[in-house]
N, C-alpha and C. Protein backbone atom coordinates (compact mmCIF):
# COMPACT_ATOMS: atom_id res chain seq x y z
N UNK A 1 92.54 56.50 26.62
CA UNK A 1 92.20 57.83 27.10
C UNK A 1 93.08 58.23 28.28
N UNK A 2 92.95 57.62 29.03
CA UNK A 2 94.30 57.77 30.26
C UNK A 2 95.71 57.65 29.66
N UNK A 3 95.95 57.32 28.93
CA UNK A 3 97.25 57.92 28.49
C UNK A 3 96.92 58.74 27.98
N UNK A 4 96.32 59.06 27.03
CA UNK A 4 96.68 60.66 26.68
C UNK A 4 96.86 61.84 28.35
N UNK A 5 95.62 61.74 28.73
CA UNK A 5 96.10 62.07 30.01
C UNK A 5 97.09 61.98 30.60
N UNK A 6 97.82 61.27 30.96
CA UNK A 6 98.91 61.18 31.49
C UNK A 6 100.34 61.97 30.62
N UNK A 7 100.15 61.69 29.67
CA UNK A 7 101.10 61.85 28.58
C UNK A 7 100.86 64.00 28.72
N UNK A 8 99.61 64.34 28.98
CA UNK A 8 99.17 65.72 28.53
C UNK A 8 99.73 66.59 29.80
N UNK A 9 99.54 65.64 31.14
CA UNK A 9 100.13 66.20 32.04
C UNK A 9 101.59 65.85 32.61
N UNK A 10 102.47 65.11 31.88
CA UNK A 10 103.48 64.40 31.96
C UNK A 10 104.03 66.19 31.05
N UNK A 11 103.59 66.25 29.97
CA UNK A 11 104.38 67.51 28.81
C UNK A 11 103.91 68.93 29.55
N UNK A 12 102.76 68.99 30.62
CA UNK A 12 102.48 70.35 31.25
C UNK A 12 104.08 70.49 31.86
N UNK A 13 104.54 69.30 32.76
CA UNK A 13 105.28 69.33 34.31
C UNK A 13 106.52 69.61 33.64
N UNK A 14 106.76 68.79 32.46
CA UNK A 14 108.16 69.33 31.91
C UNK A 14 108.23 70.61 31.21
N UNK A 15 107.39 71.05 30.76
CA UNK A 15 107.25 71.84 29.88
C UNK A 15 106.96 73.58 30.50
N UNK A 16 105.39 73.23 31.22
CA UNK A 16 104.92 74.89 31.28
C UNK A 16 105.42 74.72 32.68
N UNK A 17 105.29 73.70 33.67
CA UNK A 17 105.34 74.00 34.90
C UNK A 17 106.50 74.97 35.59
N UNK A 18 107.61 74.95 34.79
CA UNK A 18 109.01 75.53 34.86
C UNK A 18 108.46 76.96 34.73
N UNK A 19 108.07 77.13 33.96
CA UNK A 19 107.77 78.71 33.30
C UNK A 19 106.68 79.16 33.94
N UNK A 20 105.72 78.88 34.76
CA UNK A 20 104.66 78.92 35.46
C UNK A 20 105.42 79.54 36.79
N UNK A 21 106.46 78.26 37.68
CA UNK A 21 106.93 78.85 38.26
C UNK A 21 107.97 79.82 38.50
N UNK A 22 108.83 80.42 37.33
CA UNK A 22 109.39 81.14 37.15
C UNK A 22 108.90 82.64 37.39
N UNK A 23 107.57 82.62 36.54
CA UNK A 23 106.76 83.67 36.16
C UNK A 23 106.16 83.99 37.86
N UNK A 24 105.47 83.18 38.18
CA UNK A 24 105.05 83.59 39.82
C UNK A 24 106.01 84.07 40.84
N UNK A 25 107.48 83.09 40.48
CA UNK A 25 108.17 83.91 41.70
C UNK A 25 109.11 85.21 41.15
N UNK A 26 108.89 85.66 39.89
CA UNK A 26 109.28 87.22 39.53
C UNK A 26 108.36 87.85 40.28
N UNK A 27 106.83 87.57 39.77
CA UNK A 27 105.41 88.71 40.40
C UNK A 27 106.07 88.93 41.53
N UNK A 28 105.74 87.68 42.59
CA UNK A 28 105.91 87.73 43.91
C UNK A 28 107.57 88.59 44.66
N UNK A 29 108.49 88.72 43.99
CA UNK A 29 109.35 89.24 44.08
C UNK A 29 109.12 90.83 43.46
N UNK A 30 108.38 91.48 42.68
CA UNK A 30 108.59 92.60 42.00
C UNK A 30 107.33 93.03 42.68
N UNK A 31 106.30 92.62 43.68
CA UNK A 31 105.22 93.21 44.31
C UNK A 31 105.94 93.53 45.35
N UNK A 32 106.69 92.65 45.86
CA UNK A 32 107.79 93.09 47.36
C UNK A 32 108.40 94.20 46.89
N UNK A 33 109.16 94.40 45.88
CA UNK A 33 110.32 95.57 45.64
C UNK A 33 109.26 96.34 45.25
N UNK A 34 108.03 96.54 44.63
CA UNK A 34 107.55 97.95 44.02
C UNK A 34 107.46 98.63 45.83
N UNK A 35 107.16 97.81 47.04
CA UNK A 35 106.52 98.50 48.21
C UNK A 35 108.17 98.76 49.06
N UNK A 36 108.83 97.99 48.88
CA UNK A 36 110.52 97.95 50.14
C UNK A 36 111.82 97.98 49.18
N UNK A 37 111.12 98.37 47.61
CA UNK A 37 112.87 98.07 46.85
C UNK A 37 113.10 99.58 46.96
N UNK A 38 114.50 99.51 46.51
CA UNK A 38 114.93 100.82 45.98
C UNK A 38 115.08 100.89 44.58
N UNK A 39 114.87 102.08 44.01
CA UNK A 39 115.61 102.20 42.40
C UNK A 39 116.04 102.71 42.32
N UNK A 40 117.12 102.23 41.15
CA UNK A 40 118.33 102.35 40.65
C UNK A 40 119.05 102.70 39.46
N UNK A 41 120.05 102.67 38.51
CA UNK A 41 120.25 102.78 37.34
C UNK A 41 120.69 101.62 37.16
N UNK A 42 120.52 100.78 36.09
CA UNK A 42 121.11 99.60 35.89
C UNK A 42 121.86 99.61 34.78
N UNK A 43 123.35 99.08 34.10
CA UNK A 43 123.47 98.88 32.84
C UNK A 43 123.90 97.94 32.39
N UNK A 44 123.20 97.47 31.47
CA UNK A 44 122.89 96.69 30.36
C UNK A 44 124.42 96.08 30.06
N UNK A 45 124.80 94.84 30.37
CA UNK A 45 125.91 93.95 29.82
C UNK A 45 125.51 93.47 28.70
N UNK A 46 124.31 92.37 28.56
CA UNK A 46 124.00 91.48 27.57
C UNK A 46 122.65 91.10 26.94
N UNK A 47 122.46 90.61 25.93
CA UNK A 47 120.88 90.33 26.23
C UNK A 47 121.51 89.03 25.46
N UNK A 48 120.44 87.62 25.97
CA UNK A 48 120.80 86.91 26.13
C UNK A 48 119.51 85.50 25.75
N UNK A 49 119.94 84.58 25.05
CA UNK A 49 118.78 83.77 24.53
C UNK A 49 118.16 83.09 26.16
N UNK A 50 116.83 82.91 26.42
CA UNK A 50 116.18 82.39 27.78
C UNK A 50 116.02 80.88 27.93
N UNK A 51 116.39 80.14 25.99
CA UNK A 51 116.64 78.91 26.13
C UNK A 51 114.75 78.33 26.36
N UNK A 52 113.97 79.45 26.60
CA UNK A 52 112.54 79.19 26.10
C UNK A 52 111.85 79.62 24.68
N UNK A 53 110.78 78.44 24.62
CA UNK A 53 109.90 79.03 22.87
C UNK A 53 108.86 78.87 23.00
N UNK A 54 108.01 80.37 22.94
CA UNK A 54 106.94 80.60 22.79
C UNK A 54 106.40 80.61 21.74
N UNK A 55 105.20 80.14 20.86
CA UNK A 55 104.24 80.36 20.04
C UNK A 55 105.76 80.25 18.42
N UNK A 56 106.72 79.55 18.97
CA UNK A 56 107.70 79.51 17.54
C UNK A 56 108.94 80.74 17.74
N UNK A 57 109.02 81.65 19.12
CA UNK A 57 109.93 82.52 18.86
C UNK A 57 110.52 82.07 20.60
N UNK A 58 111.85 82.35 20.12
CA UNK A 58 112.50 82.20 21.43
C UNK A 58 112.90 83.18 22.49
N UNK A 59 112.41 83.20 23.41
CA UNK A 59 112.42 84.47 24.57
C UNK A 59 113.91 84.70 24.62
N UNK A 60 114.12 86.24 25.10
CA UNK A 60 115.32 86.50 25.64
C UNK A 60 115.17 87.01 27.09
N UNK A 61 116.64 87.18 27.54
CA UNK A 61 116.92 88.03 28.71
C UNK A 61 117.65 89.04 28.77
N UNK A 62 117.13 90.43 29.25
CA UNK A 62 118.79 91.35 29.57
C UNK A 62 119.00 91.00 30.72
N UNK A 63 120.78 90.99 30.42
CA UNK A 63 121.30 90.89 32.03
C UNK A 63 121.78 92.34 32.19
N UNK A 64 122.06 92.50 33.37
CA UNK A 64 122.49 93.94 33.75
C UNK A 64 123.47 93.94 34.92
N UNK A 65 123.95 95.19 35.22
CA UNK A 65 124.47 94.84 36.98
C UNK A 65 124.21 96.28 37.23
N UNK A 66 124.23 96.96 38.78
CA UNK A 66 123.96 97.88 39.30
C UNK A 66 124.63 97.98 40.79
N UNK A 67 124.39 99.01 41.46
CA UNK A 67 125.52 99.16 42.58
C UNK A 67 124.54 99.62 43.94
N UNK A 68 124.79 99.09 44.92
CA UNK A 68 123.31 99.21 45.90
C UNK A 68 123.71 100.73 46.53
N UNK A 69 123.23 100.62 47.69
CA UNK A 69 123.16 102.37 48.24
C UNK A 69 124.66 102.63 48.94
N UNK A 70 125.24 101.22 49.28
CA UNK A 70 126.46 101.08 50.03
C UNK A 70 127.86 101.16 48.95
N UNK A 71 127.68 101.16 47.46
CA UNK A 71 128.03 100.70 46.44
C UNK A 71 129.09 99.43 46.42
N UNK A 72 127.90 98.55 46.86
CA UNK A 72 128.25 97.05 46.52
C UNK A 72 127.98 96.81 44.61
N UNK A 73 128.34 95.96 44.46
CA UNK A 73 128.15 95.81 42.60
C UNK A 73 127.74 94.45 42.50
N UNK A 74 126.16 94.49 42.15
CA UNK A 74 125.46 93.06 41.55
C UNK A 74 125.20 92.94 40.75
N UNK A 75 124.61 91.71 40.01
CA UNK A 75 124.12 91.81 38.79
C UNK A 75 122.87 90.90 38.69
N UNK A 76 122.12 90.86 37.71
CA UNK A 76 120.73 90.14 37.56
C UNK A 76 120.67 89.93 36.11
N UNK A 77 119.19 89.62 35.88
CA UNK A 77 118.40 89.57 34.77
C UNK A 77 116.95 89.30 34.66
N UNK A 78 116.37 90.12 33.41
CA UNK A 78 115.05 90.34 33.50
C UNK A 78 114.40 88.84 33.64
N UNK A 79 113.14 89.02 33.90
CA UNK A 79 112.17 88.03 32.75
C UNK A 79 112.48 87.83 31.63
N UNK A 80 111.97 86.57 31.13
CA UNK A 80 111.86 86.10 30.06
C UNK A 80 110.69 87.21 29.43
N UNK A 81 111.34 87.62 28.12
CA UNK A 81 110.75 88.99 27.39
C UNK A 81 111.02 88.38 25.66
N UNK A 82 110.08 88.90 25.06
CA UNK A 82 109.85 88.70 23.65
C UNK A 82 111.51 89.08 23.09
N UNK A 83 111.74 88.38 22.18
CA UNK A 83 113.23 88.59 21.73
C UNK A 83 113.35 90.45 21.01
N UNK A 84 112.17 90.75 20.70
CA UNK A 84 112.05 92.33 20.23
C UNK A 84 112.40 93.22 21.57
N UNK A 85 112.01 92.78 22.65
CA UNK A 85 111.70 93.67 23.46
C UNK A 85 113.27 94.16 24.55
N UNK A 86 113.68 92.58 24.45
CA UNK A 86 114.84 92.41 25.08
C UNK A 86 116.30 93.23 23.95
N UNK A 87 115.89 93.05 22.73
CA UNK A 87 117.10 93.28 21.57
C UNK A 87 117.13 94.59 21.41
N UNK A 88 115.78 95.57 21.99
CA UNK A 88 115.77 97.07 21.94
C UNK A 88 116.73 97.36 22.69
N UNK A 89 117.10 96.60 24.39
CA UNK A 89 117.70 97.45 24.99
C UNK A 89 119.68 97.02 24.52
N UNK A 90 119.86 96.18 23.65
CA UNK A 90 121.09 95.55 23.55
C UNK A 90 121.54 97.05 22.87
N UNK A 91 123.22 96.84 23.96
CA UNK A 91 124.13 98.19 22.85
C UNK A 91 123.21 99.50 23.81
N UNK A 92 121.93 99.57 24.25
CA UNK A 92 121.46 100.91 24.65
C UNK A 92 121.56 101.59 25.93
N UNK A 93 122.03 100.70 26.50
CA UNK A 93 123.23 101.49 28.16
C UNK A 93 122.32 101.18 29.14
N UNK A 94 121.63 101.83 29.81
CA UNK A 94 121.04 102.36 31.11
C UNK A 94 119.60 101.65 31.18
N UNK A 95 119.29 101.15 32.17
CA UNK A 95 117.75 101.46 32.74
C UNK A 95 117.45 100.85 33.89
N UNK A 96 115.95 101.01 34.27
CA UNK A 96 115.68 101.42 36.09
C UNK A 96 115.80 99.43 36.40
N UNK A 97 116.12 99.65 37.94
CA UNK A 97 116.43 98.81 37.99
C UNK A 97 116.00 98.29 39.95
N UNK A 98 115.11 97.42 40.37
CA UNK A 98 114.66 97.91 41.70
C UNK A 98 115.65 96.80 42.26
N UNK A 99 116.19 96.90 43.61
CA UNK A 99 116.34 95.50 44.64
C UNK A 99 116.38 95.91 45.71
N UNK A 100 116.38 95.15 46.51
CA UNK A 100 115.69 94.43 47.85
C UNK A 100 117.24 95.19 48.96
N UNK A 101 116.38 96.42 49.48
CA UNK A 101 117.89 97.01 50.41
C UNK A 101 118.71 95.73 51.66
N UNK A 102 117.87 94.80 52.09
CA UNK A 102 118.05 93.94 52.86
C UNK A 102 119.00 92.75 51.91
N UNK A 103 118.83 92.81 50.97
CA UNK A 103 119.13 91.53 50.00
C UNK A 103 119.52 91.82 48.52
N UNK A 104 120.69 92.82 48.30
CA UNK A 104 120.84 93.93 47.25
C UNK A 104 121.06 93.00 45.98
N UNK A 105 121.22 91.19 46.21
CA UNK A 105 121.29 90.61 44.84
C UNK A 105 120.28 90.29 44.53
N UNK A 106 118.84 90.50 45.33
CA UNK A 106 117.27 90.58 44.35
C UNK A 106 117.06 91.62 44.27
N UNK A 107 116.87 91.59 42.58
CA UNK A 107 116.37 92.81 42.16
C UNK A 107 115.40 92.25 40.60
N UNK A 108 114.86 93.33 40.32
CA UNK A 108 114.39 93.07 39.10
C UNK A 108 114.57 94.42 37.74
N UNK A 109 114.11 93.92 36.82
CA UNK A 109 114.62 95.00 35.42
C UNK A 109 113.59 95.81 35.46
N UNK A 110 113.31 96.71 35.46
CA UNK A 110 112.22 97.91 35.01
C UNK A 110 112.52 97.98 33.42
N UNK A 111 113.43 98.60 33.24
CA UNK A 111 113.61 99.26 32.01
C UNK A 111 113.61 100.22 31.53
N UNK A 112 112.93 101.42 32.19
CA UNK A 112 111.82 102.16 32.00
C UNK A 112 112.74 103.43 31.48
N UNK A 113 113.65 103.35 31.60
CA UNK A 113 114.67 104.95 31.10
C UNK A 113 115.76 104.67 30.78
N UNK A 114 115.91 105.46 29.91
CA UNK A 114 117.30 104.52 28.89
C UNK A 114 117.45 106.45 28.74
N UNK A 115 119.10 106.27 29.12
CA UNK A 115 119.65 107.60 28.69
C UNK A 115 120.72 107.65 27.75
């Protein structure tokens, strides 16, 4: 019985713990920028496999780059997003895009307007 245990939380630490903390420090980063970011236009370079698999499908990422208020030129990428969700914006140009005026290479993907 203790091994399975061990074994169950041995496959959490390799497994979800990565993605657990990934996922918390986006929130915690995209609660800061909804109150001190700026937005932006972002466009769309790539979308990109996340090298994670959920439920049998493998997450993607868009990457993007964008230009701060000073027009410096950075670039990022979303969350890990359903491979549908990420493959809509591939090829489709534009969308919102917040970061951190103090720290213009955190930012995060909105998405939210595609022109």
């Amino acid at each position: 019985m203790l091994a399975i245990v061990l074994l169950a939380g041995a496959v959490f630490t390799r497994v979800a713990l990565p993605r657990f903390v990934e996922r918390l420090r986006y929130l915690v980063l995209r609660r800061r920028l909804q109150t001190a970011g700026v937005q932006v236009q972002g466009t769309v370079v790539e979308v990109v496999s996340a090298n994670v698999r959920v439920s049998g499908r493998t997450l993607a990422r868009v990457r993007y780059r964008y230009a701060d208020e000073h027009g410096g030129e950075h670039a990022g990428q979303s969350e890990s997003v359903a491979p549908d969700v990420a493959e809509a914006w591939q090829g489709r140009g534009k969308g919102s895009v917040l970061y951190d005026p103090e720290r213009p290479d955190a930012s995060v993907w909105l998405g939210d307007c595609n022109d």
